[in-house]
N, C-alpha and C. Protein backbone atom coordinates (compact mmCIF):
# COMPACT_ATOMS: atom_id res chain seq x y z
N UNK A 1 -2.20 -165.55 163.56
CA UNK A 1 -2.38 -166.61 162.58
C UNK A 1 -2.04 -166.14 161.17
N UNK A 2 -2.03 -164.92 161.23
CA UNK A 2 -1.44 -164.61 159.65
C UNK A 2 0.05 -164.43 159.05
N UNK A 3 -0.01 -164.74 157.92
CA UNK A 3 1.43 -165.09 157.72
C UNK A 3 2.36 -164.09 157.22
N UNK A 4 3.62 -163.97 157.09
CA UNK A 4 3.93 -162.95 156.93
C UNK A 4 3.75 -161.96 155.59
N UNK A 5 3.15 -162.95 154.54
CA UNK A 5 2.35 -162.44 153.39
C UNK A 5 1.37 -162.03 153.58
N UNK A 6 0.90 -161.95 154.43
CA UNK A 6 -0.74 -161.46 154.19
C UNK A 6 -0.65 -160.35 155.65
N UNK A 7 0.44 -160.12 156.54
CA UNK A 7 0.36 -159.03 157.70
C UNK A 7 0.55 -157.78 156.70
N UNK A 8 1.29 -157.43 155.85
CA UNK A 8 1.77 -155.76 155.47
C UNK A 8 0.67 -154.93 155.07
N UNK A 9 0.94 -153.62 154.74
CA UNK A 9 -0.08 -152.46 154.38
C UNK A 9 -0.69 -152.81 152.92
N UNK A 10 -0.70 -154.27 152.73
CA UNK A 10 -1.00 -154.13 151.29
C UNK A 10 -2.10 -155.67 151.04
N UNK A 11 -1.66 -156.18 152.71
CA UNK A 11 -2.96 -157.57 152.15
C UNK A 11 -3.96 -157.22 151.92
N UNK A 12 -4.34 -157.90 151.34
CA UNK A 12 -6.47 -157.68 151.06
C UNK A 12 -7.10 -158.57 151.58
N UNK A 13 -8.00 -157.90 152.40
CA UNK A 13 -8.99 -158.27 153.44
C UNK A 13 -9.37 -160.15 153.00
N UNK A 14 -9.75 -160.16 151.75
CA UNK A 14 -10.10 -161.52 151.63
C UNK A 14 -8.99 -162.56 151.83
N UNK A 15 -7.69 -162.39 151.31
CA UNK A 15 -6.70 -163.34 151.47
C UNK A 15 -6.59 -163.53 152.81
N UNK A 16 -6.64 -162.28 153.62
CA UNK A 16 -6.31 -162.32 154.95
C UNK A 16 -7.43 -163.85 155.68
N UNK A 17 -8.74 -163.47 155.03
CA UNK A 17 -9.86 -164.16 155.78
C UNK A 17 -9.97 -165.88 155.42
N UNK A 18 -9.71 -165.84 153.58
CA UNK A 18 -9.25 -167.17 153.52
C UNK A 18 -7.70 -168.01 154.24
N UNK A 19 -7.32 -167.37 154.66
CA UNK A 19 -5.92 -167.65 155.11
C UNK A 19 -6.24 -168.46 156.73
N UNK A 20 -7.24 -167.04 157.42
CA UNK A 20 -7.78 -167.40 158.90
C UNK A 20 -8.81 -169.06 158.59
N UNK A 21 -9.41 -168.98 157.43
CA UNK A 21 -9.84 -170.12 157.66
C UNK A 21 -9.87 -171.32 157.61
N UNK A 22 -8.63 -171.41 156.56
CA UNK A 22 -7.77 -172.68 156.50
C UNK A 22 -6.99 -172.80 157.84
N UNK A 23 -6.09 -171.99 158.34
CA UNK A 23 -5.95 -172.49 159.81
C UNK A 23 -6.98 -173.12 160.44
N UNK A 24 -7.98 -172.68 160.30
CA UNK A 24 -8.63 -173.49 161.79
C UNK A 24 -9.11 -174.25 161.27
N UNK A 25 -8.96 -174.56 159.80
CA UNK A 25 -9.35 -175.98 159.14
C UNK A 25 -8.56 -176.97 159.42
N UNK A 26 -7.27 -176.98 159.70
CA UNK A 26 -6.61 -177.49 159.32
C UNK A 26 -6.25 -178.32 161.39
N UNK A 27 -7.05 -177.41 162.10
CA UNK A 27 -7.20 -178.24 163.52
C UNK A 27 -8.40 -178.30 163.98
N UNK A 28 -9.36 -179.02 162.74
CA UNK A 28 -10.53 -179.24 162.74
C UNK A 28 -11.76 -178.47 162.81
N UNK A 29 -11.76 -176.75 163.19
CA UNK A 29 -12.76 -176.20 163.52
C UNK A 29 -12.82 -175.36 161.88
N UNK A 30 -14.24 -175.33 161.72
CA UNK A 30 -15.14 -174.97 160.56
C UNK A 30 -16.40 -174.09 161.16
N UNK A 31 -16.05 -172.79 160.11
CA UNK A 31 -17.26 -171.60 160.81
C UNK A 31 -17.90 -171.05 159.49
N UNK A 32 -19.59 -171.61 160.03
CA UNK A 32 -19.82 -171.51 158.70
C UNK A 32 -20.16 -169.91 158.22
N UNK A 33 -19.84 -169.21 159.39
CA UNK A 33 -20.78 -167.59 159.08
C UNK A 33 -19.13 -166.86 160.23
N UNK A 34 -18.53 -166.04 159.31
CA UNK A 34 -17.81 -165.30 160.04
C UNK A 34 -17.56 -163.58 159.96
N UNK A 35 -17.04 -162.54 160.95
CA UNK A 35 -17.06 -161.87 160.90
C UNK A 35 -15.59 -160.95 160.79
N UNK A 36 -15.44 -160.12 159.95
CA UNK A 36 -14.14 -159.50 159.89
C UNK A 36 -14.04 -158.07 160.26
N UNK A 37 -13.66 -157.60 161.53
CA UNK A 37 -14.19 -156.27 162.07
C UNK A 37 -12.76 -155.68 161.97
N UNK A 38 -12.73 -154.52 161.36
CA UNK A 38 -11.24 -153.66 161.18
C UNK A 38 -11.61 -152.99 162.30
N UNK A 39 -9.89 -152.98 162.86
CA UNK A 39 -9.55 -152.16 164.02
C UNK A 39 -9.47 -150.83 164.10
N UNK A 40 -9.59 -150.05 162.66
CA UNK A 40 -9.77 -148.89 162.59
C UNK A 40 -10.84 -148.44 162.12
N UNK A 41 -12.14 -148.68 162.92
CA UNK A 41 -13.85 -148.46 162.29
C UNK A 41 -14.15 -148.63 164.18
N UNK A 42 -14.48 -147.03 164.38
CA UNK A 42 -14.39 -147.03 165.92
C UNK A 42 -16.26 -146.84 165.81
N UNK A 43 -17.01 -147.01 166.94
CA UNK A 43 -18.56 -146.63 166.85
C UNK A 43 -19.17 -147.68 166.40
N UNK A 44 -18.33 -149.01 166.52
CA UNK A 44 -19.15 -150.27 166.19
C UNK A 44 -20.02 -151.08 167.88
N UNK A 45 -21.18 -150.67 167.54
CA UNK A 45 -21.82 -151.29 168.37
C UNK A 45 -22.44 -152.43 168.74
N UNK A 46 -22.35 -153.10 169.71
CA UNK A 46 -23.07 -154.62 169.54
C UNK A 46 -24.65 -154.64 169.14
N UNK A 47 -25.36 -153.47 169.48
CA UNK A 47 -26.88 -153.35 168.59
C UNK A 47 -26.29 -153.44 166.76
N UNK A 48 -25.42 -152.86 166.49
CA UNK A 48 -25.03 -152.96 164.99
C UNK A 48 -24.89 -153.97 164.54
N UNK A 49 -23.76 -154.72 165.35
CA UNK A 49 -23.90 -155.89 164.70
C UNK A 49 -24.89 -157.28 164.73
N UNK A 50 -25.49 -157.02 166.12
CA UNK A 50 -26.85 -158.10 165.73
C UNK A 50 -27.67 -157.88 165.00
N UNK A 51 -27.80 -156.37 164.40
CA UNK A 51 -28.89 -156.15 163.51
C UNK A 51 -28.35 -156.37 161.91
N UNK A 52 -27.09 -156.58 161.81
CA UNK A 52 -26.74 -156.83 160.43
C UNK A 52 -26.37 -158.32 160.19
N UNK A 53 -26.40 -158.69 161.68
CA UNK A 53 -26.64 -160.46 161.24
C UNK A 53 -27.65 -160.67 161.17
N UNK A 54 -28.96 -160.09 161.70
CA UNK A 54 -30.02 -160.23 161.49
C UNK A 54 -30.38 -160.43 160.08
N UNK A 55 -29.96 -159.42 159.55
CA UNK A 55 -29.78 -159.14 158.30
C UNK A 55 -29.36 -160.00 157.14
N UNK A 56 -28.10 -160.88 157.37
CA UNK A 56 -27.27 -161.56 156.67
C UNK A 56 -28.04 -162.80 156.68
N UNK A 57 -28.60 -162.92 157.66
CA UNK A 57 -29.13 -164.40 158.19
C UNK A 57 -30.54 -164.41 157.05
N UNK A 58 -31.21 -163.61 157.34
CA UNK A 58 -32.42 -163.62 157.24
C UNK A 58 -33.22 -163.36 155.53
N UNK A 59 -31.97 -162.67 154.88
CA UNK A 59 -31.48 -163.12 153.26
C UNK A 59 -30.97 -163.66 152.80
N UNK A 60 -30.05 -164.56 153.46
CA UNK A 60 -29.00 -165.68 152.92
C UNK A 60 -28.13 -165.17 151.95
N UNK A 61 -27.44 -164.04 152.65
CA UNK A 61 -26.42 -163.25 151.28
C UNK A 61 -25.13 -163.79 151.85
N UNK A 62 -24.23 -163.73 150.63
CA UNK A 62 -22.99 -163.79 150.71
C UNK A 62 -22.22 -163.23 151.81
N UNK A 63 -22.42 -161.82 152.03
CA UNK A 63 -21.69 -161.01 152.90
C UNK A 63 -23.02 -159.95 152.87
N UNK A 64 -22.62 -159.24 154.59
CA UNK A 64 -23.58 -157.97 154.57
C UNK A 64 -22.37 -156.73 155.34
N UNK A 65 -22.14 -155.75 155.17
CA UNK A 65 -21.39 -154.74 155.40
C UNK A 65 -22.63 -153.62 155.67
N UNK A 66 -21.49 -152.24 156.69
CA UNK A 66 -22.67 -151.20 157.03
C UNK A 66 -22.43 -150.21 155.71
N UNK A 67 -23.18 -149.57 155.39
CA UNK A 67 -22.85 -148.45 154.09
C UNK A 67 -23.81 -147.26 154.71
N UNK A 68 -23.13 -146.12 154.21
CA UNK A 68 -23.60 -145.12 154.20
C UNK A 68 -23.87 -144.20 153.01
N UNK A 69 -24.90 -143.37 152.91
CA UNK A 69 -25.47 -142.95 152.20
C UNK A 69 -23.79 -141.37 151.78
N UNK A 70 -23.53 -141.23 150.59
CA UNK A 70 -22.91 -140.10 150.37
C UNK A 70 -23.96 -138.36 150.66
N UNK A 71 -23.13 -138.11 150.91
CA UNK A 71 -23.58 -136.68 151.81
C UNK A 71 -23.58 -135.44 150.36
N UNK A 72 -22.75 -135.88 148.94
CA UNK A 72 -23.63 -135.20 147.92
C UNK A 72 -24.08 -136.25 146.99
N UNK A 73 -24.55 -135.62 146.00
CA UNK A 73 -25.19 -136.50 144.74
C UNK A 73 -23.48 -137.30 144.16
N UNK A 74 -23.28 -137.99 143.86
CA UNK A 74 -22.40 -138.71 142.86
C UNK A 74 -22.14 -138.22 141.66
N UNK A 75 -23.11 -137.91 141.29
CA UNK A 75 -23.13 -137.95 139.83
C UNK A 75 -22.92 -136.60 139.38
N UNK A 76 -22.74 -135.85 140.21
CA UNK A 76 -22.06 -134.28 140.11
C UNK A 76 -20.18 -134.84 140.11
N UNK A 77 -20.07 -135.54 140.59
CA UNK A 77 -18.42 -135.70 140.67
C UNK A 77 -17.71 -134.84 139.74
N UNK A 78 -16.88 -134.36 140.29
CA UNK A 78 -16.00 -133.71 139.36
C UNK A 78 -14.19 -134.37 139.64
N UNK A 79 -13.80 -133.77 138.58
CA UNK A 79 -12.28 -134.29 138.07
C UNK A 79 -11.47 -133.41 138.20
N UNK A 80 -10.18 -132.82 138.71
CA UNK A 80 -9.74 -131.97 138.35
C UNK A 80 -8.39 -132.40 137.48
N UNK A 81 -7.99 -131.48 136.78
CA UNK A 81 -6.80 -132.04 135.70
C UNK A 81 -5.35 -131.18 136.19
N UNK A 82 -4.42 -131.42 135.42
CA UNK A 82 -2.92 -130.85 136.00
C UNK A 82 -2.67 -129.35 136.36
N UNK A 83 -4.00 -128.54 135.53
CA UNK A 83 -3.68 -127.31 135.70
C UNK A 83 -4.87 -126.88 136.51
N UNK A 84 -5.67 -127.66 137.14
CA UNK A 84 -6.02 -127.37 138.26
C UNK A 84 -7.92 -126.44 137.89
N UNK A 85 -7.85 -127.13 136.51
CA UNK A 85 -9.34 -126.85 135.72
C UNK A 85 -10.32 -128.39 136.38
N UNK A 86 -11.43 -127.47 136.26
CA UNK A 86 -12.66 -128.62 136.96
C UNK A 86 -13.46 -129.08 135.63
N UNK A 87 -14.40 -130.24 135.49
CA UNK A 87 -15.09 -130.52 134.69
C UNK A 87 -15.94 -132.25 135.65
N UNK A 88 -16.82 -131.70 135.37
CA UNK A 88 -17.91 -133.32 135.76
C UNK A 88 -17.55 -134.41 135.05
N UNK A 89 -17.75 -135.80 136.01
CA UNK A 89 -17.62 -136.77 135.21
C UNK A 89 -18.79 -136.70 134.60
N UNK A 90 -20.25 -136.39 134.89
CA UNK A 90 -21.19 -136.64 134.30
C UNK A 90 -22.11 -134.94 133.71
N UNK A 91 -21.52 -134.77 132.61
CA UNK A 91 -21.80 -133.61 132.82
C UNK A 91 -23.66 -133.38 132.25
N UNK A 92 -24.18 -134.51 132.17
CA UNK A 92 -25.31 -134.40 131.68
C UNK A 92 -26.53 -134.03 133.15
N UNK A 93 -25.82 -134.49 134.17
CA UNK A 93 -26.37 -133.85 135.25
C UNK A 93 -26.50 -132.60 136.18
N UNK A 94 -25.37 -131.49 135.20
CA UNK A 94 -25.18 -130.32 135.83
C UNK A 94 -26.42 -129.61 136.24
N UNK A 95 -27.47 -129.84 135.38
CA UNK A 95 -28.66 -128.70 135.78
C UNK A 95 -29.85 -129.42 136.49
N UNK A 96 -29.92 -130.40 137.00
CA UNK A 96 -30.69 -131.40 137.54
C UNK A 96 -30.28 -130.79 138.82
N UNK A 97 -31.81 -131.14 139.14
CA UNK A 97 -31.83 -131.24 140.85
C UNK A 97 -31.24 -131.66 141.82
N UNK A 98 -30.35 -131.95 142.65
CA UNK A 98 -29.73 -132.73 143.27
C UNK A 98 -30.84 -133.73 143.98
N UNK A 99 -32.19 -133.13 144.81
CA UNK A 99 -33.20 -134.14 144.90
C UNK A 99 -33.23 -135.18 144.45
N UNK A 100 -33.51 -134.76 143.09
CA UNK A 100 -33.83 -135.79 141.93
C UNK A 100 -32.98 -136.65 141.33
N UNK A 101 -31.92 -136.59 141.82
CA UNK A 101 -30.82 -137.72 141.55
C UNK A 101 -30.54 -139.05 142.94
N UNK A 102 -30.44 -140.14 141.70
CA UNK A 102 -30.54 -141.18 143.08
C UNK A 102 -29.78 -141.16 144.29
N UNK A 103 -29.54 -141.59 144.99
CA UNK A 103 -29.09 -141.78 146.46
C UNK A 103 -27.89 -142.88 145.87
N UNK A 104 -26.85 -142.72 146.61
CA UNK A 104 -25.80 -143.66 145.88
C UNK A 104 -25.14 -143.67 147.80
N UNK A 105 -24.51 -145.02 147.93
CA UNK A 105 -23.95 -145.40 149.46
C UNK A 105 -22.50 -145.82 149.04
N UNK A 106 -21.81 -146.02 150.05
CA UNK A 106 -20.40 -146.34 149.91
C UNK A 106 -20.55 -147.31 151.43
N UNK A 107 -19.60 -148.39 151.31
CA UNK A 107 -18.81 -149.45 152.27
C UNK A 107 -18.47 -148.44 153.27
N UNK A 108 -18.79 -148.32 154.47
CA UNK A 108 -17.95 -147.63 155.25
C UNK A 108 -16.89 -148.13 156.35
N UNK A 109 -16.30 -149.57 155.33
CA UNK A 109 -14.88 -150.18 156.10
C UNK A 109 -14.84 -150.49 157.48
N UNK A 110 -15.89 -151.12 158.40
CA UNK A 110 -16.28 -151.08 159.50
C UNK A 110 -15.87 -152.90 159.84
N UNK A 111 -16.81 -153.63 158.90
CA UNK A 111 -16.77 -154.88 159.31
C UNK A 111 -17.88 -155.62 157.89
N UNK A 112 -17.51 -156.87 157.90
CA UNK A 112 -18.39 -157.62 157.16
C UNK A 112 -18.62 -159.20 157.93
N UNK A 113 -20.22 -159.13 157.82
CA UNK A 113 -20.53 -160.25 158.18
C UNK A 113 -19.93 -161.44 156.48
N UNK A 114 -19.85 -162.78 157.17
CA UNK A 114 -19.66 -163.53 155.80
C UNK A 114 -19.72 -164.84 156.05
N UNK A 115 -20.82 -165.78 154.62
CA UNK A 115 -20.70 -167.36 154.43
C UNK A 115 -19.52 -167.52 154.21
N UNK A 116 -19.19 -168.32 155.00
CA UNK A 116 -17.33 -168.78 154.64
C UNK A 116 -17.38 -169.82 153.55
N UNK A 117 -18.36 -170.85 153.22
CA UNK A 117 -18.30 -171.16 151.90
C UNK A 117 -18.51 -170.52 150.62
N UNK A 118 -19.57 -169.44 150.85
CA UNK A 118 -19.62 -168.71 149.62
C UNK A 118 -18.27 -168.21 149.30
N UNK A 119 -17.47 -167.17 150.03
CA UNK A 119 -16.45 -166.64 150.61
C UNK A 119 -15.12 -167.62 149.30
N UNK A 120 -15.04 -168.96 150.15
CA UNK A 120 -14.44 -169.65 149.79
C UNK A 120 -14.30 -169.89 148.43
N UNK A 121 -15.53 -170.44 147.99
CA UNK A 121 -15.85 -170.61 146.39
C UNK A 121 -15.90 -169.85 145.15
N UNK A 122 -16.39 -168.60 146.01
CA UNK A 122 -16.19 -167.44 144.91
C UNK A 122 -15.28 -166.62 145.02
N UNK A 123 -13.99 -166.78 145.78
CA UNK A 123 -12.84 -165.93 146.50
C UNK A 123 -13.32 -164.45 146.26
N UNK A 124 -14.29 -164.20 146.49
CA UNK A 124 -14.92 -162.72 146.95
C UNK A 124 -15.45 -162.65 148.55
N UNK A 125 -16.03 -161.43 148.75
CA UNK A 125 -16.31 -161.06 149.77
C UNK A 125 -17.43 -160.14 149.21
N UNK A 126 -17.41 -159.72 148.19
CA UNK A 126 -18.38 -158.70 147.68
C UNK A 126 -18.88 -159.02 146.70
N UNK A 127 -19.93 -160.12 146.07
CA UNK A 127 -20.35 -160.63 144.94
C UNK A 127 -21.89 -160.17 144.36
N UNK A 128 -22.28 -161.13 144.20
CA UNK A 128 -23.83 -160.17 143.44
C UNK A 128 -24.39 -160.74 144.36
N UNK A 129 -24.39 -161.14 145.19
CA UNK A 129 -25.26 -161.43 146.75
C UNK A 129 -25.53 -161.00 148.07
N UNK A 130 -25.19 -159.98 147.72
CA UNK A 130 -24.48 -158.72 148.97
C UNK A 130 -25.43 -158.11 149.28
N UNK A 131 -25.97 -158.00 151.26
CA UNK A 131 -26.74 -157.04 151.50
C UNK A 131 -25.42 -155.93 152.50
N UNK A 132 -27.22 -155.23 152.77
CA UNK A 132 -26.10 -154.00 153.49
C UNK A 132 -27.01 -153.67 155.05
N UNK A 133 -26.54 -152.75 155.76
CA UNK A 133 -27.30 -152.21 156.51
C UNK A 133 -26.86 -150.91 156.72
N UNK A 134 -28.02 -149.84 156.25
CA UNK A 134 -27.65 -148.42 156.21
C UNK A 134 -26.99 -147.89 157.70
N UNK A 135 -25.82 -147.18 157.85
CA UNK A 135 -25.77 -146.58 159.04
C UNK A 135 -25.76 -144.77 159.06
N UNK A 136 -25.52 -144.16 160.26
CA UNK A 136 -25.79 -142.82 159.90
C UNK A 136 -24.49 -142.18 159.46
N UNK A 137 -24.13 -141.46 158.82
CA UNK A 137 -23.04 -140.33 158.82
C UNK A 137 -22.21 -140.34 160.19
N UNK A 138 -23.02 -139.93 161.40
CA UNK A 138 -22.41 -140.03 162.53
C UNK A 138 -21.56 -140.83 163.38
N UNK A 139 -21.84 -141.92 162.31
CA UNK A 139 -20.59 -143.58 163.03
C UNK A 139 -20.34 -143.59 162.17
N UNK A 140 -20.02 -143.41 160.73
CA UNK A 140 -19.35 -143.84 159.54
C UNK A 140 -18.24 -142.97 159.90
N UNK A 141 -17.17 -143.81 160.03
CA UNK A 141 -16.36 -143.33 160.29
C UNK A 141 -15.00 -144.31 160.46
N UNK A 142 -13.80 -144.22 159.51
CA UNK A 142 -13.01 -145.34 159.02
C UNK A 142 -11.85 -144.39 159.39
N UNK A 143 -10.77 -144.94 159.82
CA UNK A 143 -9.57 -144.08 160.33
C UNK A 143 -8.05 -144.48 159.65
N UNK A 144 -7.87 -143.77 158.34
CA UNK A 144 -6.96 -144.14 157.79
C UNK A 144 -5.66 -142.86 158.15
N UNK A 145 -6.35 -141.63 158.15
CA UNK A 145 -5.19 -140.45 158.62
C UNK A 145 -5.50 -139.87 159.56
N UNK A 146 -4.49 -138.64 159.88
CA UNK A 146 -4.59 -138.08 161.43
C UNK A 146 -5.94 -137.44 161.25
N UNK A 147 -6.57 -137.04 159.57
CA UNK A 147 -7.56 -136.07 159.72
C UNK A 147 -8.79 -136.74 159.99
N UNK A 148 -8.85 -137.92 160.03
CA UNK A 148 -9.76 -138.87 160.04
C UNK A 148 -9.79 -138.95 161.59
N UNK A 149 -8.92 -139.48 162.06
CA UNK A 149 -9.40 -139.42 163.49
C UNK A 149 -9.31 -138.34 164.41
N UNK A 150 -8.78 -137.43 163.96
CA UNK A 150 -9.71 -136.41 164.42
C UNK A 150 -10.96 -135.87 164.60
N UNK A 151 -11.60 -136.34 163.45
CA UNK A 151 -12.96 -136.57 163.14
C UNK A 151 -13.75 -137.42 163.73
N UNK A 152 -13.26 -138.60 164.02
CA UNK A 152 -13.73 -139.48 165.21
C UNK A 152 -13.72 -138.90 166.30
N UNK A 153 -12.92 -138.21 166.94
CA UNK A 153 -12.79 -137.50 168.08
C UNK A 153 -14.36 -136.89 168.24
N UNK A 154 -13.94 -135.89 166.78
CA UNK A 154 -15.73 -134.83 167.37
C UNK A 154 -16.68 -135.89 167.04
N UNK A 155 -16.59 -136.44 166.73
CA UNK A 155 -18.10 -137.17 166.43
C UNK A 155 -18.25 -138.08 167.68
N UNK A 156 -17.44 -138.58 168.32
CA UNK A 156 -17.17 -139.39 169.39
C UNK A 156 -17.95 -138.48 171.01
N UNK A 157 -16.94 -136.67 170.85
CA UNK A 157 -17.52 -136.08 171.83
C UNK A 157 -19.27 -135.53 171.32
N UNK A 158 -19.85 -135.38 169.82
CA UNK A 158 -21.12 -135.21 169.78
C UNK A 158 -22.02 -136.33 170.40
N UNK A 159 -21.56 -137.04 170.37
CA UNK A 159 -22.02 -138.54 170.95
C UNK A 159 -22.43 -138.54 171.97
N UNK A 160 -20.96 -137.97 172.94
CA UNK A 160 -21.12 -138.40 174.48
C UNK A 160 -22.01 -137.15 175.23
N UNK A 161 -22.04 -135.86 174.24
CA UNK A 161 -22.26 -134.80 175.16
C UNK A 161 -23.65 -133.81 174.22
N UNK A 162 -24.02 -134.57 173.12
CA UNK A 162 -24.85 -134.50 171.90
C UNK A 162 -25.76 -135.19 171.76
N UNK A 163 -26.15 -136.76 172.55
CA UNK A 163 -26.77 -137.39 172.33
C UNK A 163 -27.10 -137.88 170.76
N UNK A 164 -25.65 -137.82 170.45
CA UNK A 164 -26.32 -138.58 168.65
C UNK A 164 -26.43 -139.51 168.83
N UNK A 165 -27.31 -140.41 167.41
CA UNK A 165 -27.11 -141.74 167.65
C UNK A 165 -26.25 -142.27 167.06
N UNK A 166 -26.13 -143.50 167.72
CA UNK A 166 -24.38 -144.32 167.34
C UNK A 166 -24.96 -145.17 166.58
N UNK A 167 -25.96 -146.15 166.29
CA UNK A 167 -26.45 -147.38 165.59
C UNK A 167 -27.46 -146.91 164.83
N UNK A 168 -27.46 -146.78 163.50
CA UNK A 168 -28.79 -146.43 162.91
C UNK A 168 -29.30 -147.87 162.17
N UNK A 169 -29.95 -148.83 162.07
CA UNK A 169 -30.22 -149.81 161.46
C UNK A 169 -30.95 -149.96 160.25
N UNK A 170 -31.82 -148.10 160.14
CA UNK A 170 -32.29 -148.14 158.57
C UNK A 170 -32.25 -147.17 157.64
N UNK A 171 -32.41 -147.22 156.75
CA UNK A 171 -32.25 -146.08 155.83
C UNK A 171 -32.57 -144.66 156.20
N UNK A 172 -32.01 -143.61 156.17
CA UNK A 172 -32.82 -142.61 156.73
C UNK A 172 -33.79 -141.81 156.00
């Protein structure tokens, strides 16, 4: 159903989704809650996603996506420049605890639940109405290069032969 503007390495997820839903507007079918699951976000489980519609439903948000917690502090980030010198973006946090600095999550490109009118009206997908549902490190996992899915691989065999868990539904 997508057109040849919106198939290449460069559509964005929302055009793609407003695009899907004018088609099926346009031969009568209207969905008022839809889901957009990328084909490269492997470890998506059907416990995941009933628990983040659970989720979506049960706050009346715009969109709900899985996020994961970053594995260091943020706010240590560093920059490096042409000659290959380091410096923090924030350098007022160098001597702070890492403890003691907040917890910051990232989208982990899996799937988003979504009101297709909100969607519609606010041509976002990510607005100030947005929930989430924490998942673990161990399924976050988005496959853009070979090093990436390689990484799926081991996390795939810790899985099968590790007993990790694949669905985490709350914060850890």
């Amino acid at each position: 159903m997508r057109s040849a503007k919106n198939s290449d390495d460069f559509s964005g997820t929302l055009d793609v989704i407003l695009e899907v839903l004018e088609c099926y507007e346009k031969v009568g079918k209207f969905y008022p809650i839809g889901c957009c699951i990328y084909p490269t976000a492997p470890f998506i489980t059907t416990q995941l996603l009933k628990d983040s519609l659970t989720i979506f439903k049960s706050g009346k948000y715009d969109c709900v996506f899985p996020v994961v917690r970053y594995g260091s502090p943020i706010q240590r980030a560093l920059r490096i420049d042409s000659q290959k010198k380091v410096s923090l973006f924030y350098p007022e946090n160098l001597n702070k605890r890492s403890q003691d600095l907040e917890p910051a999550y990232h989208d982990t490109g899996k799937f988003y639940w979504f009101n297709s009118s909100a969607v519609r009206q606010k041509k976002a997908l990510w607005t100030d109405n947005c929930g989430c549902i924490v998942i673990s490190q161990l399924v976050a996992q988005d496959i853009d290069t070979e090093e990436d899915s390689k990484l799926a691989e081991i996390k795939y065999s810790y899985w099968l032969y590790g007993n990790a868990l694949i669905s985490k539904s709350s914060p850890p």
